[in-house]
N, C-alpha and C. Protein backbone atom coordinates (compact mmCIF):
# COMPACT_ATOMS: atom_id res chain seq x y z
N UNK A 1 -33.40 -63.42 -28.22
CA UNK A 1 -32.69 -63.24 -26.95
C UNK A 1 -31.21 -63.58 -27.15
N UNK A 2 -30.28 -63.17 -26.61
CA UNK A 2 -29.19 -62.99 -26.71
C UNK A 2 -28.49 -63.46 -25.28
N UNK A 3 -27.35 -64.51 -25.07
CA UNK A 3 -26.58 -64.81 -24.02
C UNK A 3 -25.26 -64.48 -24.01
N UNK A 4 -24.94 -63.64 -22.73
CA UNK A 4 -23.77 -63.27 -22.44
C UNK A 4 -22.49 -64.39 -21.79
N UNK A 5 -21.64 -64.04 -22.41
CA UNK A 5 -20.50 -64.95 -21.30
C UNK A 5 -19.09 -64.36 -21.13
N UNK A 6 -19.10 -63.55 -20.11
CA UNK A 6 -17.75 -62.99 -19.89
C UNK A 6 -16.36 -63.60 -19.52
N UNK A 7 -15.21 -63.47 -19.84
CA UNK A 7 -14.40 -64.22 -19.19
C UNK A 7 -13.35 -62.84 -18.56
N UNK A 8 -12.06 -63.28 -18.46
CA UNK A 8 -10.81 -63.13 -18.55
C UNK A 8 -10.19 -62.15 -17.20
N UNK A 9 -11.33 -62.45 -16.29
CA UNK A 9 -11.68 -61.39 -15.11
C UNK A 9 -10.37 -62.31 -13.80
N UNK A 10 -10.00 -61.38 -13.23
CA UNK A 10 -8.77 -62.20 -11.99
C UNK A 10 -8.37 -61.32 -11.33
N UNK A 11 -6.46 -61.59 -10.92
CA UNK A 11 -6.33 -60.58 -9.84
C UNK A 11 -4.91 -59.58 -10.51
N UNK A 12 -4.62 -58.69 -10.64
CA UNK A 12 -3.85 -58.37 -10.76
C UNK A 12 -2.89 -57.14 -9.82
N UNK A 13 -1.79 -56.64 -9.89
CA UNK A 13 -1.24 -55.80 -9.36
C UNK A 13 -1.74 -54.47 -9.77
N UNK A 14 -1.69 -53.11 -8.69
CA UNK A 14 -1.86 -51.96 -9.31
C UNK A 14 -0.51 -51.70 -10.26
N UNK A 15 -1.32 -50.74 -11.03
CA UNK A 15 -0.65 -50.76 -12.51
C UNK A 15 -0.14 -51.63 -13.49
N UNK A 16 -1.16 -52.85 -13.18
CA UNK A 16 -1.11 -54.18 -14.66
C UNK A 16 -2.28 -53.77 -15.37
N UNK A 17 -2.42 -55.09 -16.42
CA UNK A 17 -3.12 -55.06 -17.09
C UNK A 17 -4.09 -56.29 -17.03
N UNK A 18 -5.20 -56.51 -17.59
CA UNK A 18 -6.36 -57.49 -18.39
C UNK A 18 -7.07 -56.77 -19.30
N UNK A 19 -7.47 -58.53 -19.62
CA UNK A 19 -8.49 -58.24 -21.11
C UNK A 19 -9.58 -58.98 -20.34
N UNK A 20 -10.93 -58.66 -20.83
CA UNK A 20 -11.89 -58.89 -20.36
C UNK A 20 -12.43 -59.07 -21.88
N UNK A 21 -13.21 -60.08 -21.98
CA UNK A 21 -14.28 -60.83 -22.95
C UNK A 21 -15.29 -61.09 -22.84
N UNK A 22 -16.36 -60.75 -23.69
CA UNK A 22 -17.91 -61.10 -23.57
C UNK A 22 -18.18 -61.60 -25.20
N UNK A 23 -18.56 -62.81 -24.89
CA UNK A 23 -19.11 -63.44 -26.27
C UNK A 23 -20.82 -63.51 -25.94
N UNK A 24 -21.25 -63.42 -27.16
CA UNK A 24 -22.31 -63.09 -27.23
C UNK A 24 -23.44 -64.47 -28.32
N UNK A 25 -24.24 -64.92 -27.94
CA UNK A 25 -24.82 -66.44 -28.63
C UNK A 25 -26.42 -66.17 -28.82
N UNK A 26 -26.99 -66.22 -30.02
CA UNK A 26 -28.19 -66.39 -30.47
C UNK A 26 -28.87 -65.07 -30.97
N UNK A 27 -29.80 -64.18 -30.88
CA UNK A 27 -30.20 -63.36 -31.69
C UNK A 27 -29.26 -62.42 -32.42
N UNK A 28 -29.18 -61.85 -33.54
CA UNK A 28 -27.99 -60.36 -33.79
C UNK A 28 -28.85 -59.59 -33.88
N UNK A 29 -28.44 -58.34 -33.20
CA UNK A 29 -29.08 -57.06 -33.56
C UNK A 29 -28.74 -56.29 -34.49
N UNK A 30 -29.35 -55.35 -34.92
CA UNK A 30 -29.02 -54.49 -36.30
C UNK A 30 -28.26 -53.11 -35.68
N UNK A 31 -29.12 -52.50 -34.57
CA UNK A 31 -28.93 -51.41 -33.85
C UNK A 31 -28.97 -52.15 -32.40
N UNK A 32 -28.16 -51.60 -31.92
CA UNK A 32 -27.95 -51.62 -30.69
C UNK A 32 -27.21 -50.93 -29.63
N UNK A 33 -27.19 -51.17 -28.28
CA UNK A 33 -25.86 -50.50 -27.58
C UNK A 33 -25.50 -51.71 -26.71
N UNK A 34 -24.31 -52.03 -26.61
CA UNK A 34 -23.59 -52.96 -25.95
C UNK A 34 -22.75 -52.13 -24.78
N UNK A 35 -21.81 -52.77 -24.02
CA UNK A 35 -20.99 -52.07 -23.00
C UNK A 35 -20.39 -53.11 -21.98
N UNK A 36 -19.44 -51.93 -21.00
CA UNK A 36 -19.04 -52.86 -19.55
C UNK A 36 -19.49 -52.36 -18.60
N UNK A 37 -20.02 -52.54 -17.45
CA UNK A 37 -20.35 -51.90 -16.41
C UNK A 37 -19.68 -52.38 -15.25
N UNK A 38 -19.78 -51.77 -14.16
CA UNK A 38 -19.05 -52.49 -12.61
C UNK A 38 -20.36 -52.01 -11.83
N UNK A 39 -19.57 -53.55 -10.66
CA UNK A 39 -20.58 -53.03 -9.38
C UNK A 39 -20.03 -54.04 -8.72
N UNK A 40 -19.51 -52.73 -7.40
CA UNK A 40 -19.04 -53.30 -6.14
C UNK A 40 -20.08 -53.25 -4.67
N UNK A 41 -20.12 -54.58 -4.16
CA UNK A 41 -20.98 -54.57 -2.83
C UNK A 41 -21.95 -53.38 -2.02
N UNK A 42 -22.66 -53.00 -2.02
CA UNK A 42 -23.29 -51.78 -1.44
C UNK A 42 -23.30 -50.65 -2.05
N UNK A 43 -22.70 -50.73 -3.56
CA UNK A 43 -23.42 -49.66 -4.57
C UNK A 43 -24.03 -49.71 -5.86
N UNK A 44 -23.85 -48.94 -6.97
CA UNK A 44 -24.94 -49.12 -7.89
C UNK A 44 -24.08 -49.81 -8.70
N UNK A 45 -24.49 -50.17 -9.70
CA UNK A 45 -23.89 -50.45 -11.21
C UNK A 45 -23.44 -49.28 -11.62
N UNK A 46 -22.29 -49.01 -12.32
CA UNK A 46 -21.66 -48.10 -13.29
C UNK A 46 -21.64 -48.73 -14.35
N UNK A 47 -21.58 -47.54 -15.36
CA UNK A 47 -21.04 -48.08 -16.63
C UNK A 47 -19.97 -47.32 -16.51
N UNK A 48 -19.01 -48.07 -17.45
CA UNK A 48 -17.54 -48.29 -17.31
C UNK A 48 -17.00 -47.87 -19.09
N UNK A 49 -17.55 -48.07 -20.37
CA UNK A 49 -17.73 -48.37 -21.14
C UNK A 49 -18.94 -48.78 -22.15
N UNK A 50 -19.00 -48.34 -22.95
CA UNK A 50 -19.81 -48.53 -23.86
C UNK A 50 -19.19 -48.21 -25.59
N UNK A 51 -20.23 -48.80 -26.43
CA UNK A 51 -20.35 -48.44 -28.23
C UNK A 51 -21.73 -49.03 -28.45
N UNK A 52 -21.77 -48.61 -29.45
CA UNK A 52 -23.25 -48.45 -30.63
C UNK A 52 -22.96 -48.60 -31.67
N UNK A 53 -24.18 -49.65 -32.40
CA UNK A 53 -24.02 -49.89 -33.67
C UNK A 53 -23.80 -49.15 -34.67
N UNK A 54 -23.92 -47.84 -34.31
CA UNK A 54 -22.85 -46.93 -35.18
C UNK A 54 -21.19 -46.37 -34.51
N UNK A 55 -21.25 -47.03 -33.65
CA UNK A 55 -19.63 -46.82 -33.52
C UNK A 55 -19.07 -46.06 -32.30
N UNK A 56 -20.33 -45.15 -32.10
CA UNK A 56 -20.14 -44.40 -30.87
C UNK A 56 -19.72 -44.79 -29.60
N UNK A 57 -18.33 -44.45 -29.24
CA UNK A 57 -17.89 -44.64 -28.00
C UNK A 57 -18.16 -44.00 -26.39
N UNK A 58 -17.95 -44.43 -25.43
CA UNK A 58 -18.13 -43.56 -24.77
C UNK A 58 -17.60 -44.39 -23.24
N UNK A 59 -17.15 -43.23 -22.33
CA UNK A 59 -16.07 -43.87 -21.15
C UNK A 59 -16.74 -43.12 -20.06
N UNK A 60 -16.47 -43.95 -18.68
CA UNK A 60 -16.70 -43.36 -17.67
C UNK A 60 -15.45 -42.33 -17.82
N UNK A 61 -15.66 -41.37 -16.97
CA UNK A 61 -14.03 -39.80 -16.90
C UNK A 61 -13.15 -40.84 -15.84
N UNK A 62 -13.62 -41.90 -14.99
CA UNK A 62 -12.81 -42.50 -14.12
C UNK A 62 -11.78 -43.97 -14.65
N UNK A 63 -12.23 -44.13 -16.69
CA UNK A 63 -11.18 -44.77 -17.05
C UNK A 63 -10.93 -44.28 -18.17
N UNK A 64 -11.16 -42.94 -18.19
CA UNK A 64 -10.71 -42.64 -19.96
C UNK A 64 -9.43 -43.01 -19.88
N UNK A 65 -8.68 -43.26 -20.68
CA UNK A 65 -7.53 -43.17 -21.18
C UNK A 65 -6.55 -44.13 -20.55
N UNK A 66 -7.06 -45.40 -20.35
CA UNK A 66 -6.61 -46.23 -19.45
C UNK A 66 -7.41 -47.49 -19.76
N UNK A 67 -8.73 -47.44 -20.61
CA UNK A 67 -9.59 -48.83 -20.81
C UNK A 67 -9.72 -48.35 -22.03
N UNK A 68 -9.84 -49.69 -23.05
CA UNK A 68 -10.53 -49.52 -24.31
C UNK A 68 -11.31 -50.62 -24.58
N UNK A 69 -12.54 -50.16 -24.91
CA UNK A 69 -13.92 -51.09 -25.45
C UNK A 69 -13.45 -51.26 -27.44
N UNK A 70 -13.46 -52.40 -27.07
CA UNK A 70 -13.89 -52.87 -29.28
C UNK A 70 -14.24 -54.07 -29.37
N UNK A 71 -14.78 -54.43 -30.15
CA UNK A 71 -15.64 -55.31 -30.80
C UNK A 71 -14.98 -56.12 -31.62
N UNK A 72 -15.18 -57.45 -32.00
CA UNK A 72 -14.32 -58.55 -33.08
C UNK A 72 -14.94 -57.94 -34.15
N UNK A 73 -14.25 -59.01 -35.34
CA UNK A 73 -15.02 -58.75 -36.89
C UNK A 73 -16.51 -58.88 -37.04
N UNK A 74 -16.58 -59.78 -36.06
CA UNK A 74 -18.25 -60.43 -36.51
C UNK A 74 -18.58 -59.88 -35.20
N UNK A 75 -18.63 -59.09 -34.54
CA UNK A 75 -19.50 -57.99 -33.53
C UNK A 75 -19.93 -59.27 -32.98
N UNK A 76 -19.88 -60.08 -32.89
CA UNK A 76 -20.67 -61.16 -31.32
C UNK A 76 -19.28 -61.22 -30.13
N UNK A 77 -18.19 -60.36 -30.03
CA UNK A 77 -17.35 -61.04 -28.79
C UNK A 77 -17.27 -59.27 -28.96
N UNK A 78 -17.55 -58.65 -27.39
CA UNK A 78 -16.74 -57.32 -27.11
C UNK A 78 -15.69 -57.47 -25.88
N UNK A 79 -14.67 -56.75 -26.14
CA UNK A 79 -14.02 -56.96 -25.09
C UNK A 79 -13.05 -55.60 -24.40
N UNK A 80 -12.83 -55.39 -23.39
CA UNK A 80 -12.38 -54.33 -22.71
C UNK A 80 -10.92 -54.06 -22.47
N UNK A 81 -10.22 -53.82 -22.60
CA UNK A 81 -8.66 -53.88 -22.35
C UNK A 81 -8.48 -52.60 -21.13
N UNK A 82 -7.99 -53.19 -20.08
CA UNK A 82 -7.71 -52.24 -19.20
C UNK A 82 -6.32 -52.63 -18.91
N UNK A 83 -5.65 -51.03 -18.77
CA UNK A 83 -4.47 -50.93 -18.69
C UNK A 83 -4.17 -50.02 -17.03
N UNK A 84 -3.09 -50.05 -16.60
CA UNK A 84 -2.67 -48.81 -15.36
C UNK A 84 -3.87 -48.86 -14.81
N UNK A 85 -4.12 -50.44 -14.19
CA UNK A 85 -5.39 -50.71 -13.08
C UNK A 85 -4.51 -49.66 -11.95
N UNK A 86 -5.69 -49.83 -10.94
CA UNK A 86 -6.11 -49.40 -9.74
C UNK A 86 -6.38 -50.21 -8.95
N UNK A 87 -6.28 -49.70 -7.34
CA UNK A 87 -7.18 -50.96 -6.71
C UNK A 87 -8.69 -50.51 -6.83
N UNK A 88 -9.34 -48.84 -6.98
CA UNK A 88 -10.65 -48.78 -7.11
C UNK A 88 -11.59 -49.08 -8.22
N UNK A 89 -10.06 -49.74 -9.54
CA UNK A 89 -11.26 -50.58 -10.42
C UNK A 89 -11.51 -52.13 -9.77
N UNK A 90 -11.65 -52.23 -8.90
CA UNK A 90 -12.19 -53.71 -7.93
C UNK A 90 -13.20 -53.87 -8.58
N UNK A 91 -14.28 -54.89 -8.96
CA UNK A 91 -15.44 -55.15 -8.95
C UNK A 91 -15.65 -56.01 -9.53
N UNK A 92 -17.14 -56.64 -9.64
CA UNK A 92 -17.83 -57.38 -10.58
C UNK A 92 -18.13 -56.75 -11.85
N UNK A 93 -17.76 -56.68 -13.24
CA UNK A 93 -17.42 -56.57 -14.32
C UNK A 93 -18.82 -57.09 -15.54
N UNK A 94 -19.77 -56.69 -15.52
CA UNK A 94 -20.60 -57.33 -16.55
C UNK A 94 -20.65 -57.11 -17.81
N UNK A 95 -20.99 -57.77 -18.63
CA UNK A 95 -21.22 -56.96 -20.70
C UNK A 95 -23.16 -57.09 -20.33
N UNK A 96 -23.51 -56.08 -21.31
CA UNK A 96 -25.12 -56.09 -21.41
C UNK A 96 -25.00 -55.60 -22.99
N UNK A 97 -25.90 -56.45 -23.53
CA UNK A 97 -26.55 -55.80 -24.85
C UNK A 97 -27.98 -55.39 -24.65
N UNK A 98 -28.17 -54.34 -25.90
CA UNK A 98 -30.21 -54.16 -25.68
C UNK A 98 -29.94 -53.69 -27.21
N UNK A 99 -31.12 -54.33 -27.59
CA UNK A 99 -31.53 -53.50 -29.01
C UNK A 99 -32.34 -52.34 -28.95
N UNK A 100 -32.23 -51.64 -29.84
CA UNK A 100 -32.59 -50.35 -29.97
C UNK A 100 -33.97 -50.09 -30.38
N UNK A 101 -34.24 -50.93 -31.69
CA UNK A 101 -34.91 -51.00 -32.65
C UNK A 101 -34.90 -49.75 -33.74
N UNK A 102 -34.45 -48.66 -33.65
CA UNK A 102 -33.87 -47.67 -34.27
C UNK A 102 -32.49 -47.15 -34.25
N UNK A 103 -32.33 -46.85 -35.29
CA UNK A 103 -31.02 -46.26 -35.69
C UNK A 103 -30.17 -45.85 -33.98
N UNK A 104 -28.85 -46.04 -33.49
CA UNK A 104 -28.64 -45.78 -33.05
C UNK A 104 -27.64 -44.62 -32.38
N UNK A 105 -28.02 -43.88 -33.47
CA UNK A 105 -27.66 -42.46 -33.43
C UNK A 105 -28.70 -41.80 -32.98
N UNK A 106 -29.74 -42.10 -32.68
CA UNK A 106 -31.01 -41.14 -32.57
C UNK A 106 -31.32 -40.72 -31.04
N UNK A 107 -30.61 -41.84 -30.26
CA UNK A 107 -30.37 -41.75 -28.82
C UNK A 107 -29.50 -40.62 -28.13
N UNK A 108 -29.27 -40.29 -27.47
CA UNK A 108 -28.11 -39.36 -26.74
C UNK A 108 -26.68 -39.78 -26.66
N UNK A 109 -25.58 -39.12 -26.70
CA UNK A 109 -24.52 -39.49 -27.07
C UNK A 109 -24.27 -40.49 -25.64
N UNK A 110 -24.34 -40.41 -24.67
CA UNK A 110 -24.34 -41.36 -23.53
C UNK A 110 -25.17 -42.26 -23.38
N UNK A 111 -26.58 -42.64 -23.91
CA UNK A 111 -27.28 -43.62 -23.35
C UNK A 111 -27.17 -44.81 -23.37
N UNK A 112 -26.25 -45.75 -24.10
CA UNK A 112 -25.34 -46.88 -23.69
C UNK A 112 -24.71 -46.80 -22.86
N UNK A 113 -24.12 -45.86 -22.07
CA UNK A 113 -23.40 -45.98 -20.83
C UNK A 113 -24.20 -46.15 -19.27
N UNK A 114 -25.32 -45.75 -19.65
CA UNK A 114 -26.28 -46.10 -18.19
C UNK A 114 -26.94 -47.13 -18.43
N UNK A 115 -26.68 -47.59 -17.05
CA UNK A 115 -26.84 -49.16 -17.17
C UNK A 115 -28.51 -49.05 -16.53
N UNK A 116 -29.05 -48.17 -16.24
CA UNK A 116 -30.83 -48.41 -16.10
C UNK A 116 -31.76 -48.62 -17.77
N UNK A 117 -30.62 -48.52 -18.91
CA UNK A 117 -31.33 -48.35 -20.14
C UNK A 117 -31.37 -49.80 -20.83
N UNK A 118 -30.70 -50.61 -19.82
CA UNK A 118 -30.86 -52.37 -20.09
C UNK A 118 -31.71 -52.79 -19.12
N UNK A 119 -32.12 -53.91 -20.35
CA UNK A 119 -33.29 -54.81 -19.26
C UNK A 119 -32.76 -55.73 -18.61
N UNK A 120 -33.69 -56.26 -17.87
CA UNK A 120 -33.06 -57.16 -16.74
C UNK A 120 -32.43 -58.59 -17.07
N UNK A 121 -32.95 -58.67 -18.58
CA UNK A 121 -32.67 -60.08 -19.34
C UNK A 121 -31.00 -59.71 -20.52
N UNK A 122 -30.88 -58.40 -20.04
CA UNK A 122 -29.60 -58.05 -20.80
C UNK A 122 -27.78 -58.17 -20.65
N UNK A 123 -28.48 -59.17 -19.38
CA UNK A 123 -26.80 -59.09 -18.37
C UNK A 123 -25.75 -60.41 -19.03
N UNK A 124 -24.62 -60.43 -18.77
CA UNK A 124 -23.94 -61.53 -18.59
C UNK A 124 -24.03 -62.04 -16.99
N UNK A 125 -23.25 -62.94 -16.52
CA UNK A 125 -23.17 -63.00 -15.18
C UNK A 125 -22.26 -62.46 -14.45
N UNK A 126 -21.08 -61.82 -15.49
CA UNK A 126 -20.34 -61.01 -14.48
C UNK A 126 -18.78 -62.02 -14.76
N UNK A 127 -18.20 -60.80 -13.98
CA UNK A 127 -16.19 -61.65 -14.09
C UNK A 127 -15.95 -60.54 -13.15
N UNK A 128 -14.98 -61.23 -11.99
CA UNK A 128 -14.64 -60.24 -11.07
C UNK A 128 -13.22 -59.98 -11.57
N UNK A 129 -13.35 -58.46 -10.99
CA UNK A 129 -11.46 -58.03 -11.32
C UNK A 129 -11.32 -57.47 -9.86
N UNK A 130 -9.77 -57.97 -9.20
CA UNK A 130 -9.48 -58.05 -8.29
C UNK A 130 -7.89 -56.53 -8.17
N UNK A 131 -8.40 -55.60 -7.84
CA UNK A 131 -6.29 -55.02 -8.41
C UNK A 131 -6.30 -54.67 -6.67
N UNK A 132 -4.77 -55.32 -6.63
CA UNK A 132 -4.11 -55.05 -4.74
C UNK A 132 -3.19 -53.98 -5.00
N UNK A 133 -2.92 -53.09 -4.23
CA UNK A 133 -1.57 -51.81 -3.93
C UNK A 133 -0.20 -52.78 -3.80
């Protein structure tokens, strides 16, 4: 089992920036898919972000080119860099890992990005990001 702990979550102006951090403590996986997801009051979880133990990236279309997901040397801390916030990136901010148990190329080029493909024991607790107009 694996424990999440996100940090670096606050308030910022539209069009700043944060870094968001998830360290990660106790099992390593070989294959896996890791990620960021959001979820604001009265809707679902999104994923926001994702990669795979082979490398594969993948973005919601509502932060391409504006967030980047990467990983430290030793793959236990991922972290998100969002740039030219919004106020509709508001939310609660989680990291989830799940192991695969197979190669993780064998999956669909998106299935780290939906967050129904983690279990319920896969969450951090979350970091809120706050962006005002």
């Amino acid at each position: 089992q694996v424990e999440l702990a996100e940090s670096g979550g606050g308030s910022a102006q539209a069009g700043g920036s944060l870094r968001l951090s998830c360290v990660a403590s106790g099992s390593a996986y070989s294959s896996y898919c890791t990620g960021w997801f959001r979820q604001v009051p009265g809707k679902e979880r999104e994923g926001v972000a994702s990669i795979d133990s082979d490398g594969r990236v993948n973005y919601a279309d509502s932060v391409k080119d504006r967030f980047t997901i990467s990983q430290g040397n030793a793959k236990n801390t991922l972290y998100l860099q969002m740039n030219s916030l919004k106020p509709e990136d508001t939310a609660m901010y989680y990291c989830a890992v799940v192991p695969l148990g197979v190669a993780s190329a064998t999956f669909p080029a998106l299935y780290c990005l939906q967050p129904g493909n983690y279990g319920e024991d896969d969450w951090g607790k979350g970091t809120q990001v706050t962006v005002s107009s």
